[in-house]
Protein backbone atom coordinates (compact mmCIF):
# COMPACT_ATOMS: atom_id res chain seq x y z
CA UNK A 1 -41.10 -49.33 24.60
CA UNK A 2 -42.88 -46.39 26.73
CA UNK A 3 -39.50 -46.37 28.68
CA UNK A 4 -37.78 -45.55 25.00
CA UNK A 5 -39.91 -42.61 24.18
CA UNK A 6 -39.79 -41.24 27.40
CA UNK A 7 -36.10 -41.48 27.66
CA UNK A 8 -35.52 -39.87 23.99
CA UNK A 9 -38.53 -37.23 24.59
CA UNK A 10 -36.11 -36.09 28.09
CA UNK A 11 -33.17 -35.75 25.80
CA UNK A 12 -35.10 -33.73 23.32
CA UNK A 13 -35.71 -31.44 26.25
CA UNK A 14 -32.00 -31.34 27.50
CA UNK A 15 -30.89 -30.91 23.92
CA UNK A 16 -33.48 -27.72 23.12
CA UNK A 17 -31.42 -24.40 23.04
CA UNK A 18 -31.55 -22.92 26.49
CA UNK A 19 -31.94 -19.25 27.07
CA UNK A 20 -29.15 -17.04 27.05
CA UNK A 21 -28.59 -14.72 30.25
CA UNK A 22 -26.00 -12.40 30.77
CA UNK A 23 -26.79 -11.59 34.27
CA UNK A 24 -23.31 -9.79 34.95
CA UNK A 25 -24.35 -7.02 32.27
CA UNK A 26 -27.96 -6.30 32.35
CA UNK A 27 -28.04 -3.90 29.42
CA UNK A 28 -26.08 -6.30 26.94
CA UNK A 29 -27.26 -7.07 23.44
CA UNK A 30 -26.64 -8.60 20.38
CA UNK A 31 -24.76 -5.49 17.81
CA UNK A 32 -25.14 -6.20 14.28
CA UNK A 33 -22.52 -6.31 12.29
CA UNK A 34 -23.10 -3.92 8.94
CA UNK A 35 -20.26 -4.87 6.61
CA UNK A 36 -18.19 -8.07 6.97
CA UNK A 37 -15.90 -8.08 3.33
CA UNK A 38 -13.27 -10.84 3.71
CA UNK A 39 -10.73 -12.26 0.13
CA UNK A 40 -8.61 -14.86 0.71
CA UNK A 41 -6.01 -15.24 -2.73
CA UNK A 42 -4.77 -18.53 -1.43
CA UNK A 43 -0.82 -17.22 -1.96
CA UNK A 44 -0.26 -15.34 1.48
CA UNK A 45 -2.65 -12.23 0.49
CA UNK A 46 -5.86 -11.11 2.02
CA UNK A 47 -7.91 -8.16 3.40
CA UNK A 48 -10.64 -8.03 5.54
CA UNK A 49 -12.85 -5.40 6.93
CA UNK A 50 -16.07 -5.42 9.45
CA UNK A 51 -18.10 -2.55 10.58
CA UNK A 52 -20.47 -2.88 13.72
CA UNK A 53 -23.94 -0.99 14.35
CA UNK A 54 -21.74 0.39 17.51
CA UNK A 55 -18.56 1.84 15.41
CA UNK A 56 -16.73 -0.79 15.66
CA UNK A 57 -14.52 -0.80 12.12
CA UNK A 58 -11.11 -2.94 12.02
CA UNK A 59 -9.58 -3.03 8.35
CA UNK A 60 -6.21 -5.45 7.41
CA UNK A 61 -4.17 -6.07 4.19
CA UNK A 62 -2.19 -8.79 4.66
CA UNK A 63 0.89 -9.72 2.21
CA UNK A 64 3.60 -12.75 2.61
CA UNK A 65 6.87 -11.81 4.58
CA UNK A 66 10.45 -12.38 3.56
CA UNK A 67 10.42 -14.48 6.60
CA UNK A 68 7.51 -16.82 6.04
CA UNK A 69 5.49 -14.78 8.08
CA UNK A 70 2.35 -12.51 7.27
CA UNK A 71 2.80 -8.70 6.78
CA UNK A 72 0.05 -7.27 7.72
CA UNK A 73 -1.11 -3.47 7.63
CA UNK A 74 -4.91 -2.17 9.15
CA UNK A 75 -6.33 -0.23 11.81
CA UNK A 76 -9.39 -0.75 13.95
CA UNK A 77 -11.76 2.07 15.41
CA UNK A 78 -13.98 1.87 18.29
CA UNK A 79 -16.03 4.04 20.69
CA UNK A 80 -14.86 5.04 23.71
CA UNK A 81 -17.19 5.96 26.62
CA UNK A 82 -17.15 9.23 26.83
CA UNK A 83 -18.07 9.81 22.80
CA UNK A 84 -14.91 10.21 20.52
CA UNK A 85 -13.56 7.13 18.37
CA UNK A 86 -10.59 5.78 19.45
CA UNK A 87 -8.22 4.47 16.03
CA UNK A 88 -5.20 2.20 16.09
CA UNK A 89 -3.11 2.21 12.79
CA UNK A 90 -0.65 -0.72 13.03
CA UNK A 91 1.88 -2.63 10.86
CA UNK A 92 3.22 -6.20 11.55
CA UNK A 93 5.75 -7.59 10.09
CA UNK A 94 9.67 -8.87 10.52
CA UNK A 95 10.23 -5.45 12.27
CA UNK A 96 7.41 -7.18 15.12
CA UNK A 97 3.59 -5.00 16.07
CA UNK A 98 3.95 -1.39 15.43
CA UNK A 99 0.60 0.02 16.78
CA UNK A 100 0.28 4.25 16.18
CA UNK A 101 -2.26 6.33 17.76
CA UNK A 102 -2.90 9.44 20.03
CA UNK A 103 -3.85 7.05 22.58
CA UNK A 104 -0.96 5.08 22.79
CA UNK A 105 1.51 6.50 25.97
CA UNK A 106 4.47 8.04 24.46
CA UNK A 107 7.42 9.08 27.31
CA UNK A 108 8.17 12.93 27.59
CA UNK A 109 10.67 14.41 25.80
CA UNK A 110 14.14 14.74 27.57
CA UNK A 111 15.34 18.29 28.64
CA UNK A 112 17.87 19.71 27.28
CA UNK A 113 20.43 19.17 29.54
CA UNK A 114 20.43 15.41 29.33
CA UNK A 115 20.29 15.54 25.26
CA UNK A 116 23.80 17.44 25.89
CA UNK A 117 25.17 15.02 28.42
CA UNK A 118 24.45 12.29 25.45
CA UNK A 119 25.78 14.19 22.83
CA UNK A 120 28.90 14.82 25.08
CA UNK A 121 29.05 11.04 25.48
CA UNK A 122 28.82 10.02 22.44
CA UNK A 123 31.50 12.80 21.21
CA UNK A 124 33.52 10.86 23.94
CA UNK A 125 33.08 7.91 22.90
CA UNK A 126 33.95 8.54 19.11
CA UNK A 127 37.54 10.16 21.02
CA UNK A 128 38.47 6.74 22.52
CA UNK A 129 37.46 8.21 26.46
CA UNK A 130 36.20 5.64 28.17
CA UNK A 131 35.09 5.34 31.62
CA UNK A 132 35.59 2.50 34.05
């Protein structure tokens, strides 16, 4: 019988919640999260939104797609490092992700000359010219 308590007593003390370390980031910490609204209709439409003590704030309307899918419309914000918020407006839906934000990449703008060899293609093309 003393073997029977002591061998549920030991897995009592497995079973206790351990500690929680994060020895890879020594100043982590819980955030708390401010706002957390979520609606669920039950018919393919929702919205959520959550804010963070840090700035984090992500926002999304969804609504049912012509293709079974969910359309969904938002933006999230978050800090950066160096102070400013970074926002990403988005849409999804049967046209795929389309993200939109200053900090998104965007190529340079052709010169001039090469929007005139395109036009001149084009122009060509219209004509019936083509090259092998």
């Amino acid at each position: 019988m003393k073997l029977v308590i002591l061998a549920c007593l030991a897995a009592v003390a497995v079973a206790a919640p351990q500690q929680y370390h994060n020895y890879d980031r020594p100043d982590y910490r819980h955030i708390a999260i401010l706002r957390d609204e979520r609606e669920d209709r039950g018919d393919g439409n929702f919205r959520y939104e959550f804010e963070t003590e840090n700035g984090i704030h992500v926002n999304a309307v969804g609504t049912p797609g012509s293709k079974g899918q969910s359309n969904i419309q938002g933006f999230f914000r978050f800090p950066l490092d160096n102070g400013p918020i970074a926002e990403v407006s988005y849409v999804a839906d049967e046209l795929g992700y389309r993200p939109q934000s200053p900090l998104i990449p965007t190529p340079h703008p052709l010169p001039a000359h090469a929007i005139e060899q395109i036009r001149v293609a084009e122009e060509q093309r219209r004509q019936g010219i083509i090259y092998e």
